[in-house]
C-alpha atoms as a PDB file:
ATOM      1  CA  UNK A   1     124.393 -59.437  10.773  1.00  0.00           C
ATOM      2  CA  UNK A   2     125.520 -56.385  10.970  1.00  0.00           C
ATOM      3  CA  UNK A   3     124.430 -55.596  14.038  1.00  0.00           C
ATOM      4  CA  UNK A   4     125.977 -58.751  15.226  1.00  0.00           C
ATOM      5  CA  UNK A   5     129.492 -57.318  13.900  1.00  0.00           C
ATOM      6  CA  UNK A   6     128.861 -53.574  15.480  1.00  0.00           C
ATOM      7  CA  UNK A   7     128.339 -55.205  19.040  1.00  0.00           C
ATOM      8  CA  UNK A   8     131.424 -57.248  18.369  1.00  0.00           C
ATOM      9  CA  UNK A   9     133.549 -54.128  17.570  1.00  0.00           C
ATOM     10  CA  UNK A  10     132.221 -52.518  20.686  1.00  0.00           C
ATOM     11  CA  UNK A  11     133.296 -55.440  22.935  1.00  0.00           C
ATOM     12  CA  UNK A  12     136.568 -55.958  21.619  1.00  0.00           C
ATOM     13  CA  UNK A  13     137.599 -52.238  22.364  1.00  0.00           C
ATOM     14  CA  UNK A  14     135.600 -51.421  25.216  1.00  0.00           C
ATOM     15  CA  UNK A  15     138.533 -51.984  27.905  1.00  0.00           C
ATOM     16  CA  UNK A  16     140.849 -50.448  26.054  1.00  0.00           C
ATOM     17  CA  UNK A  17     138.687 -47.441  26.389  1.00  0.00           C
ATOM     18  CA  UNK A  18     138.158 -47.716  29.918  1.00  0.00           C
ATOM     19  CA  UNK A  19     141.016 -49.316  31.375  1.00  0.00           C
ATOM     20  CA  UNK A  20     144.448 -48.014  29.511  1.00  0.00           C
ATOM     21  CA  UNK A  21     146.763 -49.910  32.160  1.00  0.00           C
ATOM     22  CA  UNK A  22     145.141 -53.223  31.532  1.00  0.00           C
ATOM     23  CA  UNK A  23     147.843 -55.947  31.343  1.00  0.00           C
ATOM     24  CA  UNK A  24     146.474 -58.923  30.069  1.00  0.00           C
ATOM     25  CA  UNK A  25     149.316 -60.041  28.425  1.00  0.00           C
ATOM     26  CA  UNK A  26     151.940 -58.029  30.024  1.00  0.00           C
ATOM     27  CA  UNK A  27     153.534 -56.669  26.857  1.00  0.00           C
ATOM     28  CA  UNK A  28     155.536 -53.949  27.064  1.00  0.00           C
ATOM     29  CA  UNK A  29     156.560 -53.171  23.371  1.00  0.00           C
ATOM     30  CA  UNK A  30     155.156 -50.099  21.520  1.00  0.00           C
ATOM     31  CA  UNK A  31     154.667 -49.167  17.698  1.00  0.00           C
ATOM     32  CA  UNK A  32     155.558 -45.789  16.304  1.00  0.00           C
ATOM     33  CA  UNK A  33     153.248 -43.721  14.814  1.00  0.00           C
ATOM     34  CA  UNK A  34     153.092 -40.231  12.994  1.00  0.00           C
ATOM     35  CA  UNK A  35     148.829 -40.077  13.236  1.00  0.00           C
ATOM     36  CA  UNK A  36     148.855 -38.237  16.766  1.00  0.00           C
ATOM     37  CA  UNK A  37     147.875 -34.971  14.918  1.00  0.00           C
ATOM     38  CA  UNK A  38     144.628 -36.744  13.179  1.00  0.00           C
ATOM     39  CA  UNK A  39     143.278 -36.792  16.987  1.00  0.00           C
ATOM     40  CA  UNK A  40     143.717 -32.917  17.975  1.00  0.00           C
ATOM     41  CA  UNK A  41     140.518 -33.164  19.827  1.00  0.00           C
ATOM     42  CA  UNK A  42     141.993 -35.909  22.078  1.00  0.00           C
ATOM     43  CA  UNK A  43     145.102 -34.656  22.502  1.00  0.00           C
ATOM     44  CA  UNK A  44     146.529 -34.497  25.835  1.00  0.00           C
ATOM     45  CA  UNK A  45     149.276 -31.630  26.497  1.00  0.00           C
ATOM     46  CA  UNK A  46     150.564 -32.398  30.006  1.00  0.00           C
ATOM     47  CA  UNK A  47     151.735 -28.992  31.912  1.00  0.00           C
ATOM     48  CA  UNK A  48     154.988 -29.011  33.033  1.00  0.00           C
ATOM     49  CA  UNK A  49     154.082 -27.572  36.241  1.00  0.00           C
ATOM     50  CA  UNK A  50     150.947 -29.663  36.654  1.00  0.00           C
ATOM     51  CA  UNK A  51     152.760 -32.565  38.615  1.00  0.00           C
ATOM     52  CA  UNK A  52     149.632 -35.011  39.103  1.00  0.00           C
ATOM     53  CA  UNK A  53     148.809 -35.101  35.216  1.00  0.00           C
ATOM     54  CA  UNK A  54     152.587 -35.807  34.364  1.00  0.00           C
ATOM     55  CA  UNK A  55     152.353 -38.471  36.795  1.00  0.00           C
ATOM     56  CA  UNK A  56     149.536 -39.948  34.965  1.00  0.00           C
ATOM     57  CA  UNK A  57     151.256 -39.649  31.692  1.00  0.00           C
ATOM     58  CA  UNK A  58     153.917 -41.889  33.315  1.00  0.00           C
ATOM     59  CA  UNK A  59     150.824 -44.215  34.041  1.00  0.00           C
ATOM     60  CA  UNK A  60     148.786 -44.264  30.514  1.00  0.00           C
ATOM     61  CA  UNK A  61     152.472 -44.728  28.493  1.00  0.00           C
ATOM     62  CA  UNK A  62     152.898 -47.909  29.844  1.00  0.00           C
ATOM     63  CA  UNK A  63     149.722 -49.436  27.553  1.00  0.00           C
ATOM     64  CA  UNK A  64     150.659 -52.688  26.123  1.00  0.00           C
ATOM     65  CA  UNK A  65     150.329 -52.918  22.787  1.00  0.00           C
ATOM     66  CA  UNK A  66     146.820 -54.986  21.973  1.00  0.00           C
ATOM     67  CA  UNK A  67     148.171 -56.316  18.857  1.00  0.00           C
ATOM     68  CA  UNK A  68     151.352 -58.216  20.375  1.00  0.00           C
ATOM     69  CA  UNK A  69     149.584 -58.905  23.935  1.00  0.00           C
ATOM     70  CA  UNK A  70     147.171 -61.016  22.081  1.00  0.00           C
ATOM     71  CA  UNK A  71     149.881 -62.872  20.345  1.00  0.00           C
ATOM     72  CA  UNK A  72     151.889 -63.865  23.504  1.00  0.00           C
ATOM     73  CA  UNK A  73     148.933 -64.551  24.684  1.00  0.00           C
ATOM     74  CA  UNK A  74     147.589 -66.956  22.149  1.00  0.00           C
ATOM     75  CA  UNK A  75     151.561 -68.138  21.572  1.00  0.00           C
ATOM     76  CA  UNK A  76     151.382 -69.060  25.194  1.00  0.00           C
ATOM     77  CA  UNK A  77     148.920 -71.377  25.195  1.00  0.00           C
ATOM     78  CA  UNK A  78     147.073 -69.590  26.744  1.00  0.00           C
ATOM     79  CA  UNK A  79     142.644 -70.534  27.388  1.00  0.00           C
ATOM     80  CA  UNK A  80     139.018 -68.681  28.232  1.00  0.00           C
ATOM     81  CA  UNK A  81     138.729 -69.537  31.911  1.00  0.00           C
ATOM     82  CA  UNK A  82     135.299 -67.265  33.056  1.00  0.00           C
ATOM     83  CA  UNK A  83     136.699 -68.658  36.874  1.00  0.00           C
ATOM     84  CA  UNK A  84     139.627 -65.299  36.265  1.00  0.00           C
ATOM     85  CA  UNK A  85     136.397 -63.090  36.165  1.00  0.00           C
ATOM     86  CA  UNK A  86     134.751 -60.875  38.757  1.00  0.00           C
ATOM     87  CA  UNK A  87     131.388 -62.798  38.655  1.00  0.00           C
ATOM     88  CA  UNK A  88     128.486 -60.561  37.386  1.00  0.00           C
ATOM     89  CA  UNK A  89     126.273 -61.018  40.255  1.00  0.00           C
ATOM     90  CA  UNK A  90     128.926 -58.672  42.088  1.00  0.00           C
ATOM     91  CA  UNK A  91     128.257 -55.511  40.133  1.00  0.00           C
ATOM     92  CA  UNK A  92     124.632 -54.778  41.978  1.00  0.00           C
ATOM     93  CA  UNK A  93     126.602 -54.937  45.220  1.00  0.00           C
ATOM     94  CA  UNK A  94     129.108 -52.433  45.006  1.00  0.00           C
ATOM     95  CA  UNK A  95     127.923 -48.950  46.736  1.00  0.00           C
ATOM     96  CA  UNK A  96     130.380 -46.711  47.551  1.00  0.00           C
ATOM     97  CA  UNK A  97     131.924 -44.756  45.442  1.00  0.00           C
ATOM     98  CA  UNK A  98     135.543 -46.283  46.004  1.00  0.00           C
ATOM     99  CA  UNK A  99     134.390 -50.074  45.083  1.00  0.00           C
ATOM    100  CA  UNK A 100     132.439 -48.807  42.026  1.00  0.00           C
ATOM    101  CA  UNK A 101     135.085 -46.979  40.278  1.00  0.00           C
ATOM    102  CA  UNK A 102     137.789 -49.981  41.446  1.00  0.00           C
ATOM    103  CA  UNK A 103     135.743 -52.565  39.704  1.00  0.00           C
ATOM    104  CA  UNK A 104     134.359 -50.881  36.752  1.00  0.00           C
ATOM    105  CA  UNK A 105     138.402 -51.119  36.244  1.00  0.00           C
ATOM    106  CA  UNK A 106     138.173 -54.598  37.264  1.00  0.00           C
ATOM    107  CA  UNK A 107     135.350 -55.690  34.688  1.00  0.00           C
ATOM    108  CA  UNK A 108     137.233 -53.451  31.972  1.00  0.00           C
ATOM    109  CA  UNK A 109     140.242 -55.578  32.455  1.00  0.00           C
ATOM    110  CA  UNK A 110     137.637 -58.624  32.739  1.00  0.00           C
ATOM    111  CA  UNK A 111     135.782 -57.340  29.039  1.00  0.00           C
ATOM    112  CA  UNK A 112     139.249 -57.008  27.645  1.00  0.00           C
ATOM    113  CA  UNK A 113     140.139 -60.988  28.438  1.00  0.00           C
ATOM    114  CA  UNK A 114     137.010 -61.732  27.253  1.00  0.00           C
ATOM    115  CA  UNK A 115     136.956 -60.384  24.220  1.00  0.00           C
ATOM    116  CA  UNK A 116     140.107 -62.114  23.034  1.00  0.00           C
ATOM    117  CA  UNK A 117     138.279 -65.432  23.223  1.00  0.00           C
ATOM    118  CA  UNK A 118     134.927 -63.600  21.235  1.00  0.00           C
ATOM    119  CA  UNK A 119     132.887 -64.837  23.955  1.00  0.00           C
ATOM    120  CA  UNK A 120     130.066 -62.678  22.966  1.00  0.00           C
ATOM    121  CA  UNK A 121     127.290 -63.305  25.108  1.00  0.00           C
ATOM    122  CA  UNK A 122     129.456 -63.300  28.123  1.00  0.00           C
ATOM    123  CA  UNK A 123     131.029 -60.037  27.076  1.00  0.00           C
ATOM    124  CA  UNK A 124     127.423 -58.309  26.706  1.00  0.00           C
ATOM    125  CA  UNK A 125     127.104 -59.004  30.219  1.00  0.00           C
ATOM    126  CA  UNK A 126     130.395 -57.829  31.238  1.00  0.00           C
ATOM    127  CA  UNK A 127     129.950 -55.206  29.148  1.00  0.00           C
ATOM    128  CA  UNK A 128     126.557 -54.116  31.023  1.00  0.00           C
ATOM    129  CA  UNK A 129     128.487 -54.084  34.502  1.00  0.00           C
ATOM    130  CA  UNK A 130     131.094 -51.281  33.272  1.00  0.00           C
ATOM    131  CA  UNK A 131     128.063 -49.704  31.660  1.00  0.00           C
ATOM    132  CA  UNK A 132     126.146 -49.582  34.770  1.00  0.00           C
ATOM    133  CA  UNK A 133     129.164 -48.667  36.962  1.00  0.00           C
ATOM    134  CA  UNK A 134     129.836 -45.822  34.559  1.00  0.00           C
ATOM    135  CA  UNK A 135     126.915 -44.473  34.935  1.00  0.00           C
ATOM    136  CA  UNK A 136     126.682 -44.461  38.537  1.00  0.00           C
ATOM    137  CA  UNK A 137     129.606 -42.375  39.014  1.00  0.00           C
ATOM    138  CA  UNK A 138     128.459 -39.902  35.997  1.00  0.00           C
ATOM    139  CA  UNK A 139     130.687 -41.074  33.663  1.00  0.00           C
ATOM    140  CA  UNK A 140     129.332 -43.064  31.061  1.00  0.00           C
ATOM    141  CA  UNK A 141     130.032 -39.780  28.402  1.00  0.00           C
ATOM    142  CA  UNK A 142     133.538 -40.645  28.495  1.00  0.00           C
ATOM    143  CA  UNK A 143     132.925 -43.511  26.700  1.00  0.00           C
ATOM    144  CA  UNK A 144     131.017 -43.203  23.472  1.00  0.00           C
ATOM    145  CA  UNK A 145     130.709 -44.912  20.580  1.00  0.00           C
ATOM    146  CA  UNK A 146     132.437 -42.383  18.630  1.00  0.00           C
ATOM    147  CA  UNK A 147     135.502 -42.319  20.709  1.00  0.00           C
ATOM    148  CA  UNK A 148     135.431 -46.534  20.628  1.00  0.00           C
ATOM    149  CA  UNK A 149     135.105 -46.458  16.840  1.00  0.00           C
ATOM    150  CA  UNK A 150     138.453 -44.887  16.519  1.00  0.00           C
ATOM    151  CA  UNK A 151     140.013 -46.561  19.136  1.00  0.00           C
ATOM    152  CA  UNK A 152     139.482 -50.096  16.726  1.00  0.00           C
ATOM    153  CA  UNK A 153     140.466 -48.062  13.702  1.00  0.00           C
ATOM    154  CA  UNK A 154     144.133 -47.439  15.819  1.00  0.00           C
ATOM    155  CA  UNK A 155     144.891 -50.707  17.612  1.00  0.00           C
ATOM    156  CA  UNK A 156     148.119 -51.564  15.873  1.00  0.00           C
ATOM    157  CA  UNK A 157     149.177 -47.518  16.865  1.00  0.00           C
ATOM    158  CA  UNK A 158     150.215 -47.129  20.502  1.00  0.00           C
ATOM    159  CA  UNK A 159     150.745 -43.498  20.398  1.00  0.00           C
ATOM    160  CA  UNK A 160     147.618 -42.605  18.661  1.00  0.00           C
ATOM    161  CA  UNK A 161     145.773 -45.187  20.757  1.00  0.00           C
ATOM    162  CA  UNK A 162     147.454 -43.744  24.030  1.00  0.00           C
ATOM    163  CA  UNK A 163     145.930 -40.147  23.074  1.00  0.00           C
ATOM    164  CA  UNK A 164     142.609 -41.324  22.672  1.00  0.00           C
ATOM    165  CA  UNK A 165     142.422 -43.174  25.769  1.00  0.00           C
ATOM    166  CA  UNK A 166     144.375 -40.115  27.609  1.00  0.00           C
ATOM    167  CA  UNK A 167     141.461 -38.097  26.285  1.00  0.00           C
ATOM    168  CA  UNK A 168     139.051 -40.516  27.558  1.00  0.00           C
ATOM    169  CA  UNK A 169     140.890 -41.056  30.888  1.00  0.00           C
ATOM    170  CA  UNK A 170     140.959 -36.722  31.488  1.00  0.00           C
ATOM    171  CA  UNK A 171     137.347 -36.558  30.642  1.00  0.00           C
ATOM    172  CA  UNK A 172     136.209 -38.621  32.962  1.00  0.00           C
ATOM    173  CA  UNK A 173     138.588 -37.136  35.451  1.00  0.00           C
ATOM    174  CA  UNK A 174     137.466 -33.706  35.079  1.00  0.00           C
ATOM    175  CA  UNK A 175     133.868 -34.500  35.400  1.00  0.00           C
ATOM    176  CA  UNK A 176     134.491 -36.484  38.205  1.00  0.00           C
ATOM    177  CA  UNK A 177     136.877 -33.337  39.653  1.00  0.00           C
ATOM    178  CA  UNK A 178     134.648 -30.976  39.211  1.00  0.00           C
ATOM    179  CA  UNK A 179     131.560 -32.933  41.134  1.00  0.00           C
ATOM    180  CA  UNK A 180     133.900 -33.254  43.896  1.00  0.00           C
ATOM    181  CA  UNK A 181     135.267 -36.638  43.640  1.00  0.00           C
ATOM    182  CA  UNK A 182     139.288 -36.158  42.800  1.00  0.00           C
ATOM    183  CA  UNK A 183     141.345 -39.067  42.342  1.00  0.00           C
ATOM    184  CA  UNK A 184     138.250 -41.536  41.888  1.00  0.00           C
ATOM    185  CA  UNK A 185     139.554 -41.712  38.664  1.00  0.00           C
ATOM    186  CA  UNK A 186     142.891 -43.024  39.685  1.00  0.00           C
ATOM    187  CA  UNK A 187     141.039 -45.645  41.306  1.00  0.00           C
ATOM    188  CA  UNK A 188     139.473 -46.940  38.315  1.00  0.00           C
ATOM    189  CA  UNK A 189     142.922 -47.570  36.764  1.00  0.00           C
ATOM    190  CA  UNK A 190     144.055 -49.072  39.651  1.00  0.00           C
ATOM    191  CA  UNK A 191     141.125 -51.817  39.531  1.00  0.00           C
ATOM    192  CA  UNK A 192     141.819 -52.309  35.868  1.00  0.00           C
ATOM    193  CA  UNK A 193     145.609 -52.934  36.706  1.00  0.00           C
ATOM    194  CA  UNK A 194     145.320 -55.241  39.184  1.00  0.00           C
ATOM    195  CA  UNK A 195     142.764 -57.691  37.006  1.00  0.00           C
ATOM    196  CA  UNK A 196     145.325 -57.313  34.229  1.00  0.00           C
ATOM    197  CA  UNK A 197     147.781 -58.590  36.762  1.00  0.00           C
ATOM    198  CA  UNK A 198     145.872 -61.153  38.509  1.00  0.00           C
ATOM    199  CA  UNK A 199     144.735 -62.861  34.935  1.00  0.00           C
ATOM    200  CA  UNK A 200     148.676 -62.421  33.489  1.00  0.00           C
ATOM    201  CA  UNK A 201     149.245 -64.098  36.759  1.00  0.00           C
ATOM    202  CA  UNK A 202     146.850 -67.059  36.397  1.00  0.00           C
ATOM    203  CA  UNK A 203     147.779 -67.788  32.773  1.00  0.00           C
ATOM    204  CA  UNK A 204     151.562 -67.603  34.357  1.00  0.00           C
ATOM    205  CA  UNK A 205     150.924 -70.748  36.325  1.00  0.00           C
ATOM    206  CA  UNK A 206     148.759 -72.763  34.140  1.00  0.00           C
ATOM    207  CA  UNK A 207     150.821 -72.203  31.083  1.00  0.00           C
ATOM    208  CA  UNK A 208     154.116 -71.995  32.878  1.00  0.00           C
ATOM    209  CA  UNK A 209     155.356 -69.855  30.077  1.00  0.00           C
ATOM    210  CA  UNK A 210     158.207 -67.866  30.474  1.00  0.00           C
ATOM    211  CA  UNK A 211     157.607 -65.022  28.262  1.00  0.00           C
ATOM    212  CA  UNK A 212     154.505 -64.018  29.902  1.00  0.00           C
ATOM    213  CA  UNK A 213     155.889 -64.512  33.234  1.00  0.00           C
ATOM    214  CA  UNK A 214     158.916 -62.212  32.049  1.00  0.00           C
ATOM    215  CA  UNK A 215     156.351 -59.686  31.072  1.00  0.00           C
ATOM    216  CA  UNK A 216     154.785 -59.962  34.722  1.00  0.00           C
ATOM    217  CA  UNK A 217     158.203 -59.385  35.861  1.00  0.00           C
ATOM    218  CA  UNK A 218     158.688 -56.014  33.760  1.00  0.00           C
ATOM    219  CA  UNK A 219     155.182 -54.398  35.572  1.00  0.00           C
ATOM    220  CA  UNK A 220     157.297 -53.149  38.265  1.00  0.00           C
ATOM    221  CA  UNK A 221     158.376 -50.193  36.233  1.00  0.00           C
ATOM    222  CA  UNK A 222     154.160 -49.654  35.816  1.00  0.00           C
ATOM    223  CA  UNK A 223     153.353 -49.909  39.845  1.00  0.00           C
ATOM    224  CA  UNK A 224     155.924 -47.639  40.432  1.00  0.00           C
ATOM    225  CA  UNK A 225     154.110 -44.842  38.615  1.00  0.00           C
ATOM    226  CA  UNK A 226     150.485 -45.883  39.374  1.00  0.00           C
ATOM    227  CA  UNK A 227     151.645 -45.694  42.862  1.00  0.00           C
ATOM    228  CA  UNK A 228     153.027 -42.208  42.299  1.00  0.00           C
ATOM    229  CA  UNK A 229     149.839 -41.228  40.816  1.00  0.00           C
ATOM    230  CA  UNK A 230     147.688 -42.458  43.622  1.00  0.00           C
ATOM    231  CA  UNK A 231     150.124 -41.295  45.841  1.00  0.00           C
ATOM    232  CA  UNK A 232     148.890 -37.570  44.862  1.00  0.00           C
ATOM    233  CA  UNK A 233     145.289 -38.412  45.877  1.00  0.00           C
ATOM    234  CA  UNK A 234     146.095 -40.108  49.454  1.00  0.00           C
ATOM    235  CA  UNK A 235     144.480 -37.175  50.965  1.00  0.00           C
ATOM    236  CA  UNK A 236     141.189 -37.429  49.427  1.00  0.00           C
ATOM    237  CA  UNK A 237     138.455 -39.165  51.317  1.00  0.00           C
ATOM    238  CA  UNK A 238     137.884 -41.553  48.626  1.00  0.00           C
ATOM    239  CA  UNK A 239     139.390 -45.048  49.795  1.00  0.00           C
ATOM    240  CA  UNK A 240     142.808 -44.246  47.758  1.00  0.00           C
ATOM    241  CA  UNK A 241     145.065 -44.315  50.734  1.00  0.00           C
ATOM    242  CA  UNK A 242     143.494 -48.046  51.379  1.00  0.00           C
ATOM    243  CA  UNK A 243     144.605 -48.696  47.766  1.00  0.00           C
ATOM    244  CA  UNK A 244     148.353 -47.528  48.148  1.00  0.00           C
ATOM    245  CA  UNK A 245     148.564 -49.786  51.356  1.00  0.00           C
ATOM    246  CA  UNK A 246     147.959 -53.086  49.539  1.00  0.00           C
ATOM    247  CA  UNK A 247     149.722 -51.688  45.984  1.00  0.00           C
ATOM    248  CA  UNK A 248     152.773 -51.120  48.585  1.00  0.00           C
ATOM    249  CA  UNK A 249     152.497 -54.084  50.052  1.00  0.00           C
ATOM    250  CA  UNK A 250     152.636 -55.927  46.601  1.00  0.00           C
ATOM    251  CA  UNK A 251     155.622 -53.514  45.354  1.00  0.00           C
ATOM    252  CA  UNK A 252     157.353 -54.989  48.543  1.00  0.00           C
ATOM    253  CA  UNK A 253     157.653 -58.254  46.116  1.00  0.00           C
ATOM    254  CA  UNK A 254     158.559 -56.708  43.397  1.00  0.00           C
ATOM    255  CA  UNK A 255     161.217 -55.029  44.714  1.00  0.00           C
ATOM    256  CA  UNK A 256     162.969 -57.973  44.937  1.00  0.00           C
ATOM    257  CA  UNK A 257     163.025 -57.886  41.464  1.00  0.00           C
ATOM    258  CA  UNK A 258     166.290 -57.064  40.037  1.00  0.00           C
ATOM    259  CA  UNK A 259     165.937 -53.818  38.252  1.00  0.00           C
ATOM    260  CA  UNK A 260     166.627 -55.212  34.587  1.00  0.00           C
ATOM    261  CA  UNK A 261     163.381 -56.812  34.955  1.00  0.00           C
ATOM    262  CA  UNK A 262     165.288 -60.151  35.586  1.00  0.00           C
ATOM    263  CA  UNK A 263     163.825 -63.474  35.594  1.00  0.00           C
ATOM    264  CA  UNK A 264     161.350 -64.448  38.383  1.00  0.00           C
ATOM    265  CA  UNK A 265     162.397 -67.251  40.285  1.00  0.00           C
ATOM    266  CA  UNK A 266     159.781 -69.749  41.159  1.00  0.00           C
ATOM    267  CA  UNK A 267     159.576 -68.649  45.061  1.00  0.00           C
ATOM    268  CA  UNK A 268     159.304 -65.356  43.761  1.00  0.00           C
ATOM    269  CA  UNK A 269     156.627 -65.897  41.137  1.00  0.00           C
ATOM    270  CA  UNK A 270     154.708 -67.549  43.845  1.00  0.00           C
ATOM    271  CA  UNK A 271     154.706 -64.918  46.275  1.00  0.00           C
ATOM    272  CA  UNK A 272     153.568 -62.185  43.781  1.00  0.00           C
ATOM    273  CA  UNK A 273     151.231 -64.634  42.400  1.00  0.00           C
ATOM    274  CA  UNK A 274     150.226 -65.109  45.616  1.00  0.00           C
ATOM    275  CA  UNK A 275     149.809 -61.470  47.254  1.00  0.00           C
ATOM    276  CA  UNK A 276     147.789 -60.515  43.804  1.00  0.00           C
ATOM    277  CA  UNK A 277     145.222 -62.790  44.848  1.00  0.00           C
ATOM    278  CA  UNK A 278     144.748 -61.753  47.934  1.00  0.00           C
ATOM    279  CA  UNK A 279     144.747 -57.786  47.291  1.00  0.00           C
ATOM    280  CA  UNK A 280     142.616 -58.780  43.916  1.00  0.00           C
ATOM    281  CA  UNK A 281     140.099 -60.303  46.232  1.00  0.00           C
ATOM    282  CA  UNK A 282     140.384 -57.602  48.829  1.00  0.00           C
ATOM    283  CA  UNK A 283     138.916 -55.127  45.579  1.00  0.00           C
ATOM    284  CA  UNK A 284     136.679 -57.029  44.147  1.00  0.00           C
ATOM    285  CA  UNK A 285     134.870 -58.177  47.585  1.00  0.00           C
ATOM    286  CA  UNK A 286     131.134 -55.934  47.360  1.00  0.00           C
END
C-alpha cells in the first residue's frame, strides 16, 4: 500500500516539476509565503545583467497556483477526457531534438491533467513518456525524487514552489547549455504551455464556463514573456524560431484582447480555441 501511495505522490507532482508554465486551469492567483529561505539550494538569484534568465523569471512567475487551478477546475464542471492527451504511442516517434523536448512539455502538461482525475494507471504511462524523453535529451537528473518530494510538501506555496521548479528548470538548462543545446530548454516550456492551453481550451467549450474562459483570457500577459524568452534563442539551430512563428501567430488573437484581460467574446474564444488546435497539433505531430 504504500508503495501504491509513493507512486501516487510522484504522479500528482511530476508536471509541476517539469512543466512550471502548465495552465490547466488558467489560474492566475498566487499565495504568499516566507519559506523561500528553507530552499537555499534551489534558489534562483537572477543577474541583473543576465537578460535571458530575467526573461525566464518573467516566464516561471506566472505558475498557477495548483491548489486553486484544481478548484476552478473541479467548480467548473469540469471531466477526465484521455481524447485532450498526446496519445502514448507518439512518444517512440519523436527524434529530433526539437520535438522531444516540445513534447516531454506536452506530456508534463498531459501528467498534470491526469493526475487531477487519479487516473493512475494512465498516469504511469504518461509518466514513462516524460521519463523516457528526459532521458534522451540527458536530463532526467533534473528531476529526482528528492526534488518532487518537496515540491508536494509546498503546493499550497507559490513562491517556494516557484524556486524549486526555477531550480529544476536552470538545471536542466545548464546541462543542456553546456552539451551544446541552448534554448532546448525553452522549448520544453513552450510544449508544456501550449497543452495547458489547448486542455483550458477544451474544458472552455464543453463546460462553457466563464471563469475558466476568463482565465484563458488573462494568458496573454504569459505568451508575452514566453515569447520574449524564446525570442533570445531564435538564433539557435534548434527549431525555436519555428516555435515563435506559430506562438506569434496565436498572440495575433490575443492581441485583440483588451489589455484588462477583458471578457472573450464568443468569435473570439473560437478563433483562439481554434488556432491552439492547430499549432497544438503542429507540436505534437512525430
Amino acid at each position: 500500500m504504500k508503495a501504491i501511495n509513493n507512486k501516487k505522490t510522484l504522479l500528482k507532482t511530476a508536471s509541476s516539476l517539469m512543466i512550471a508554465v502548465s495552465l490547466v486551469a488558467c489560474s492566475s492567483s498566487s499565495n504568499d509565503s516566507n519559506d523561500v529561505s528553507a530552499n537555499k539550494t534551489d534558489a534562483t538569484t537572477v543577474p541583473a545583467n543576465n537578460a535571458k534568465e530575467s526573461k525566464a523569471k518573467k516566464v516561471f512567475s506566472s505558475i498557477p497556483d495548483p491548489v486553486v487551478a484544481t478548484k476552478l477546475l473541479k467548480d467548473a464542471g469540469a471531466k477526465y477526457n484521455a481524447g485532450y492527451l498526446n496519445p502514448i504511442e507518439n512518444a517512440s516517434k519523436y527524434s529530433s531534438v526539437k520535438t522531444k523536448a516540445i513534447n516531454l512539455g506536452v506530456y508534463g502538461s498531459d501528467l498534470s491533467f491526469i493526475s487531477l482525475w487519479d487516473q493512475t494507471q494512465e498516469s504511469m504511462l504518461y509518466l514513462k513518456c516524460t521519463n523516457t524523453l528526459a532521458s534522451s535529451l540527458g536530463i532526467s537528473g533534473a528531476f529526482d525524487e528528492n526534488t518532487t518530494n518537496r515540491i508536494q510538501a509546498n503546493m499550497d506555496k507559490k513562491d517556494t514552489l516557484l524556486t524549486i521548479i526555477s531550480g529544476s528548470y536552470w538545471t536542466a538548462d545548464k546541462y543542456l547549455t553546456g552539451n551544446g543545446q541552448p534554448g532546448v530548454s525553452s522549448l520544453i516550456v513552450a510544449g508544456g504551455w501550449i497543452e495547458g492551453l489547448y486542455i483550458a481550451t477544451r474544458i472552455g467549450q464543453t463546460t462553457k464556463n466563464e471563469a475558466v474562459i476568463s482565465q484563458i483570457a488573462q494568458q496573454k500577459t504569459s505568451l508575452v514573456n514566453l515569447l520574449d524568452m524564446l525570442d533570445s534563442y531564435k538564433s539557435e539551430n534548434n527549431g525555436t524560431a519555428d516555435v515563435l512563428k506559430s506562438l506569434n501567430e496565436l498572440k495575433q488573437i490575443f492581441d485583440t484582447v483588451t489589455k484588462d484581460g477583458g471578457k472573450l467574446t464568443d468569435d473570439q474564444f473560437k478563433s483562439l480555441s481554434d488556432k491552439t488546435e492547430e499549432v497544438r497539433n503542429s507540436f505534437i505531430k512525430p
